[in-house]
N, C-alpha and C. Protein backbone atom coordinates (compact mmCIF):
# COMPACT_ATOMS: atom_id res chain seq x y z
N UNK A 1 3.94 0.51 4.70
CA UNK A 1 5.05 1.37 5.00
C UNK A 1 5.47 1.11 6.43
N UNK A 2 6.89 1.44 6.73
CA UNK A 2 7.24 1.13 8.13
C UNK A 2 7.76 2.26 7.92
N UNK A 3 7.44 2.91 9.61
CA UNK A 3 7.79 4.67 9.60
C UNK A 3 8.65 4.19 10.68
N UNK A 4 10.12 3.05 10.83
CA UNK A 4 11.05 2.92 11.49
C UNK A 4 10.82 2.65 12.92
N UNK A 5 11.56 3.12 14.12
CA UNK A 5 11.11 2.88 15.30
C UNK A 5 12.05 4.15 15.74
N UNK A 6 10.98 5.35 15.96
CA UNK A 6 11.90 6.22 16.74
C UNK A 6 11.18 6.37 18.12
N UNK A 7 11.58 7.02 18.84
CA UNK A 7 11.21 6.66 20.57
C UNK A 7 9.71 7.20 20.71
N UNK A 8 9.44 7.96 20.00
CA UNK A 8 7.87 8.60 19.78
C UNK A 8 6.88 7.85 19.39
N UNK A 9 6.63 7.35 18.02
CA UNK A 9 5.73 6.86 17.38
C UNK A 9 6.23 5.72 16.40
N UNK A 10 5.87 4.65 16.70
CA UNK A 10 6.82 3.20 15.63
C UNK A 10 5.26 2.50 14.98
N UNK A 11 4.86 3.07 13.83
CA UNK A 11 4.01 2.39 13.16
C UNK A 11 4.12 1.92 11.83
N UNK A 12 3.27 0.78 11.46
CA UNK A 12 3.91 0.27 10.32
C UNK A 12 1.96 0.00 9.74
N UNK A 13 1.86 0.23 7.70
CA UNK A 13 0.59 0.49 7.61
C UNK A 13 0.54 0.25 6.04
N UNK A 14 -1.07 0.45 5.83
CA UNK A 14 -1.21 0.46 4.67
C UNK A 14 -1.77 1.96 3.82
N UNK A 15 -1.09 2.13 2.20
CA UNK A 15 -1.65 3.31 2.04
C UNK A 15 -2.21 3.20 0.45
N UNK A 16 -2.87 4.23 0.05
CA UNK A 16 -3.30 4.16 -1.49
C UNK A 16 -3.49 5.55 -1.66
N UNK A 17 -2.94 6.01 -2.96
CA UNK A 17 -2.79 7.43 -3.38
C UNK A 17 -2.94 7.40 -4.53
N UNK A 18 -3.75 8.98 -5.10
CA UNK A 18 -3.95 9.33 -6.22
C UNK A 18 -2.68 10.39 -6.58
N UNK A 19 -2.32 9.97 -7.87
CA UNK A 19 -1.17 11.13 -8.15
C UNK A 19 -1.68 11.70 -9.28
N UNK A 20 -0.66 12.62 -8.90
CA UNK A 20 -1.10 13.38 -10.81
C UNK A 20 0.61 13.74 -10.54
N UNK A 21 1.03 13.54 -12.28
CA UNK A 21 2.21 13.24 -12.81
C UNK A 21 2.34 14.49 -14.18
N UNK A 22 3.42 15.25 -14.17
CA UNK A 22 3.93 15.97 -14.71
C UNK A 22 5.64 15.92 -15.38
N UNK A 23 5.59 15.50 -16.78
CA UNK A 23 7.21 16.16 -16.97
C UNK A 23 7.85 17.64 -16.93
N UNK A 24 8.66 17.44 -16.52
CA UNK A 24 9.39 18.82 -15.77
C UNK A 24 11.04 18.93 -16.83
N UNK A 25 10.79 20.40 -17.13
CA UNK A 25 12.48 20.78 -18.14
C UNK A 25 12.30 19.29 -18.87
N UNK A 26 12.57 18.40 -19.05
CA UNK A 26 13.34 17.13 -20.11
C UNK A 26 12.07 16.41 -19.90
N UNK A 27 11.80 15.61 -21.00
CA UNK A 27 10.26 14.56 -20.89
C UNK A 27 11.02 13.30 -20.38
N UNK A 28 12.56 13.04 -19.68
CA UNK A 28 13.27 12.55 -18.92
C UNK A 28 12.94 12.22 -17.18
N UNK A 29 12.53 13.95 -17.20
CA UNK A 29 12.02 14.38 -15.58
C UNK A 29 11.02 14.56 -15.02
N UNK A 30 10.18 13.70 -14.39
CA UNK A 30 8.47 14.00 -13.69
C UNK A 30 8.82 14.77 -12.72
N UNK A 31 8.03 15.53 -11.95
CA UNK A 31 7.43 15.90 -10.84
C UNK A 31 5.95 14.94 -10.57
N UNK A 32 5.89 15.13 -9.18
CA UNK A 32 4.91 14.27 -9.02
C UNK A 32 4.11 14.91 -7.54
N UNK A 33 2.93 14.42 -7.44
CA UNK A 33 2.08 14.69 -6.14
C UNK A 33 1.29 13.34 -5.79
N UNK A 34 0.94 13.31 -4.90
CA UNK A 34 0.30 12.02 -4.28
C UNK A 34 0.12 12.56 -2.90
N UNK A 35 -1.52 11.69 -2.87
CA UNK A 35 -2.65 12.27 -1.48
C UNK A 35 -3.76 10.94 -1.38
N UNK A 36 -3.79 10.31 0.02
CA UNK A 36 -4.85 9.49 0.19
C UNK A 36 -4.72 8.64 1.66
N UNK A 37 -5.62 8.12 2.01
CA UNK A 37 -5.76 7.64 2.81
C UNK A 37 -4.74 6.54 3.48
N UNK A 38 -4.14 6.68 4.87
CA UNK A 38 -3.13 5.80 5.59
C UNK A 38 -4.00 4.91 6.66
N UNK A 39 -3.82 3.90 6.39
CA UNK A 39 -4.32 2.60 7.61
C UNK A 39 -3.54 1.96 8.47
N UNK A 40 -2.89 2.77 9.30
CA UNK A 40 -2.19 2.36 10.31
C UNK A 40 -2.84 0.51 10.69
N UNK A 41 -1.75 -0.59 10.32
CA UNK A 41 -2.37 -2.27 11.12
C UNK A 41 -1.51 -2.38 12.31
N UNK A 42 -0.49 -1.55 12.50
CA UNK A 42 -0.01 -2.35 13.20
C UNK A 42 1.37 -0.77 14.40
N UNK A 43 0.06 -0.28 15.20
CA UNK A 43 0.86 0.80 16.03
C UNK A 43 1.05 0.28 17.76
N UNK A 44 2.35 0.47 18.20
CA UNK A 44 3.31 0.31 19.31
C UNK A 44 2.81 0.95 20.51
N UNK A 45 2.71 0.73 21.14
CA UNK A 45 2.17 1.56 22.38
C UNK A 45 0.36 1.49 22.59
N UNK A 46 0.27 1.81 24.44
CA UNK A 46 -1.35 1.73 24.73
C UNK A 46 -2.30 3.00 24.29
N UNK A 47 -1.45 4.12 24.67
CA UNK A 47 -1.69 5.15 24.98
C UNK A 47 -1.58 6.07 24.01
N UNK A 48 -2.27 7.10 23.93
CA UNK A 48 -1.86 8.43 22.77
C UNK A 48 -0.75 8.63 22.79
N UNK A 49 -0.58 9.03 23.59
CA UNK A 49 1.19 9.93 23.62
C UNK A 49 1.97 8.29 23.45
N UNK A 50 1.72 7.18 23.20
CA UNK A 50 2.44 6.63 22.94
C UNK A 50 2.37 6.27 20.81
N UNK A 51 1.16 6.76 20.61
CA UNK A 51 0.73 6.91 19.44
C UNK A 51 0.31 5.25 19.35
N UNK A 52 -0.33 4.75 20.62
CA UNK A 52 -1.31 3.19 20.49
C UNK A 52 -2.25 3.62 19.41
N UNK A 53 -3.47 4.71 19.34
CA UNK A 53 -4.93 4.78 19.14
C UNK A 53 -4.82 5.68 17.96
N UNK A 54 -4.09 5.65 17.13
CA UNK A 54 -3.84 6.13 15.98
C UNK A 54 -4.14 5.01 15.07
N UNK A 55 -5.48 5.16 14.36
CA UNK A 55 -5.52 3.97 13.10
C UNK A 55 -5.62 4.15 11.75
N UNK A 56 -6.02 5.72 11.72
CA UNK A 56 -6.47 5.82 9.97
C UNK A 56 -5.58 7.37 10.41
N UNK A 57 -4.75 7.58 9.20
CA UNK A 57 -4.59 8.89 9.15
C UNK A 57 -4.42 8.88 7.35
N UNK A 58 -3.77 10.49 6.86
CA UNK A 58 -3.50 10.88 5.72
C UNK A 58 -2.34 10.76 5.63
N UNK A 59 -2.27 10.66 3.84
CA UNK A 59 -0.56 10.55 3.48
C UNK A 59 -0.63 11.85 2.48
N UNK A 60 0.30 12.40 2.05
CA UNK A 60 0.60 13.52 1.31
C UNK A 60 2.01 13.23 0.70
N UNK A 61 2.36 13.24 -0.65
CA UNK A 61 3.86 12.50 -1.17
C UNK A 61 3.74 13.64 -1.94
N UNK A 62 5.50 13.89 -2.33
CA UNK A 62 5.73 14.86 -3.21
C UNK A 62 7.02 13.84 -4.08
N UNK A 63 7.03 14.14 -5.06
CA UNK A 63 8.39 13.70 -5.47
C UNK A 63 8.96 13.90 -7.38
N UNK A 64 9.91 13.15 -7.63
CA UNK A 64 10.55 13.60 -8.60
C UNK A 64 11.34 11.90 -9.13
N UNK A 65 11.28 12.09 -10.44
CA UNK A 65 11.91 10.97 -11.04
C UNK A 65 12.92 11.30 -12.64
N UNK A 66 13.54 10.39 -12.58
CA UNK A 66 14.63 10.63 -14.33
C UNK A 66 14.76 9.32 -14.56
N UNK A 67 14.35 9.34 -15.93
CA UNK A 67 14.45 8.20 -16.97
C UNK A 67 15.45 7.71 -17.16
N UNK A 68 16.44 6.65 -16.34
CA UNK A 68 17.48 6.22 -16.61
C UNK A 68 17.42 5.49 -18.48
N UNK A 69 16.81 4.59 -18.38
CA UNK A 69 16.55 4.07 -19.75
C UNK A 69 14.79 3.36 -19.47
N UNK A 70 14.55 3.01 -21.29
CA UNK A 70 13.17 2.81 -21.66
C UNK A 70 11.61 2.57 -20.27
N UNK A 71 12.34 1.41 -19.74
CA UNK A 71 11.27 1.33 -18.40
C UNK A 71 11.66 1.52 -17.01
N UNK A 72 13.20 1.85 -17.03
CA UNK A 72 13.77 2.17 -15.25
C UNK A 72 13.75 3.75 -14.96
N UNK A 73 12.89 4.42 -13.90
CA UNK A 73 13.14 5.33 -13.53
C UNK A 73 14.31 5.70 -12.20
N UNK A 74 14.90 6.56 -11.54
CA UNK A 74 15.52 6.56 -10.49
C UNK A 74 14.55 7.80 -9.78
N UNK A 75 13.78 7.35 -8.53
CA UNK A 75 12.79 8.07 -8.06
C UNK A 75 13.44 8.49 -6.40
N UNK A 76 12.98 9.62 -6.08
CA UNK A 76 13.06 10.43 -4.89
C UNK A 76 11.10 11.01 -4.71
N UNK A 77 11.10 10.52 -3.32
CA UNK A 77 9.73 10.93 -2.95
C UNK A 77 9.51 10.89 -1.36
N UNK A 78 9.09 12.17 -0.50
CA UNK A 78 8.72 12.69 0.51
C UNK A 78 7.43 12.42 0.98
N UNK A 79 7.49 11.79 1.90
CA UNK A 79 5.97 11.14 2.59
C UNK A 79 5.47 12.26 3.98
N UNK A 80 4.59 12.59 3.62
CA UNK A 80 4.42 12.94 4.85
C UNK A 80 2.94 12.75 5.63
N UNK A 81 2.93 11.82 6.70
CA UNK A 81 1.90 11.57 7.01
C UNK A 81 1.20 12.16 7.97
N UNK A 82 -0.21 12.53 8.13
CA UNK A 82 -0.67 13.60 8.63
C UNK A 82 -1.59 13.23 9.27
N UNK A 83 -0.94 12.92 10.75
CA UNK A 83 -2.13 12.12 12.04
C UNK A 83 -2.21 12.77 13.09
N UNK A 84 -2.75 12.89 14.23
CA UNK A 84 -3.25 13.63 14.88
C UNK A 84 -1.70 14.01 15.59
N UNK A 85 -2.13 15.77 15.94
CA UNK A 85 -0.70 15.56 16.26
C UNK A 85 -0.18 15.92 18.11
N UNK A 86 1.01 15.13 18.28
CA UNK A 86 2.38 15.65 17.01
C UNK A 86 2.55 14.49 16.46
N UNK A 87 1.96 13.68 16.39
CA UNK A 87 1.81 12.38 15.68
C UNK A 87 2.44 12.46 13.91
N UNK A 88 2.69 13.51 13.34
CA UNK A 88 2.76 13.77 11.87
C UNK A 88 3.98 13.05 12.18
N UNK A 89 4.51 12.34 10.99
CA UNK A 89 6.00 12.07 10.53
C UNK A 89 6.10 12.38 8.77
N UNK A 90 7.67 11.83 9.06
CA UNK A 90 8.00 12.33 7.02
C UNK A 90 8.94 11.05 6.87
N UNK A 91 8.77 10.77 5.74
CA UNK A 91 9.45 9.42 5.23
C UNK A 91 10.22 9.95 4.45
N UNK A 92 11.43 9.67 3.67
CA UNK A 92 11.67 9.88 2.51
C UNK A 92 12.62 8.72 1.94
N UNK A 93 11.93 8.16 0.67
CA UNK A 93 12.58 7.29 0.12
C UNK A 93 13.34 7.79 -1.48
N UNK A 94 14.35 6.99 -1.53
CA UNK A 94 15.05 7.04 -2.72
C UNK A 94 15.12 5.79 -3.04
N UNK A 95 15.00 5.31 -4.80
CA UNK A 95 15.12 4.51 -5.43
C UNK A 95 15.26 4.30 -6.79
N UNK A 96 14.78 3.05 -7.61
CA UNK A 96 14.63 2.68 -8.31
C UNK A 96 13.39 2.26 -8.61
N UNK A 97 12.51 2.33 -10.29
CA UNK A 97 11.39 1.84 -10.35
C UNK A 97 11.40 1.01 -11.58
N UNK A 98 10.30 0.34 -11.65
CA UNK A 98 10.43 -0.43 -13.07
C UNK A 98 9.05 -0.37 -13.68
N UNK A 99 8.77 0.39 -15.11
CA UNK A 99 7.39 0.45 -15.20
C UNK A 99 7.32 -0.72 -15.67
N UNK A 100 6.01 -1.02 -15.53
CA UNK A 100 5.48 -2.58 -16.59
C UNK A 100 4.71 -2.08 -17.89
C-alpha cells in the first residue's frame, strides 16, 4: 500500500488481513471487515515526528461491495492504519474486483 505523500507521514508497505464477509439487504451486497498486521518497507524521514522508526503497525478495513455481474464486484473499502500516534492514517479505496 502507498499511504501517498502528505507532509506528515509518506509510507509505503506490506499488509495481510483476515476478513469475515457478510451479505447485506440483496445476496448482491457484502459488508465486510478486515484486521491484521502492516509492515511498513519503506518509511520517509529519520526521526519520529518524521514517522522514520515506524515499521510494523495494524491495519483495520471496513467495507462494502455489489455484484455487478457473475465474477465482477464494484468495491468501496476504508483502511485505517493504526501506528503509534499521531502516526494513524485512513486510506480509502474505490474499485473494481474480479473473483477467480
Amino acid at each position: 500500500m502507498n499511504e501517498g505523500n502528505p507532509s506528515l507521514v509518506r509510507r509505503n508497505g506490506i499488509f495481510a488481513q483476515l476478513w469475515a464477509v457478510r451479505t447485506f439487504i440483496d445476496p448482491r451486497v457484502t459488508i465486510e471487515a478486515g484486521i491484521g498486521p502492516y509492515v511498513i518497507v519503506d518509511a520517509h524521514g529519520e526521526s519520529v515526528a518524521e514517522g522514520g522508526r515506524e515499521r510494523l503497525a495494524g491495519i483495520i478495513s471496513l467495507g462494502t461491495s455489489y455484484l455487478l455481474a457473475p465474477r465482477w464486484h464494484l468495491r468501496a473499502t476504508w483502511n485505517r492504519v493504526l501506528a503509534d500516534r499521531p502516526f494513524d492514517s485512513d486510506v480509502f479505496l474505490v474499485g473494481g474486483a474480479y473473483l477467480f
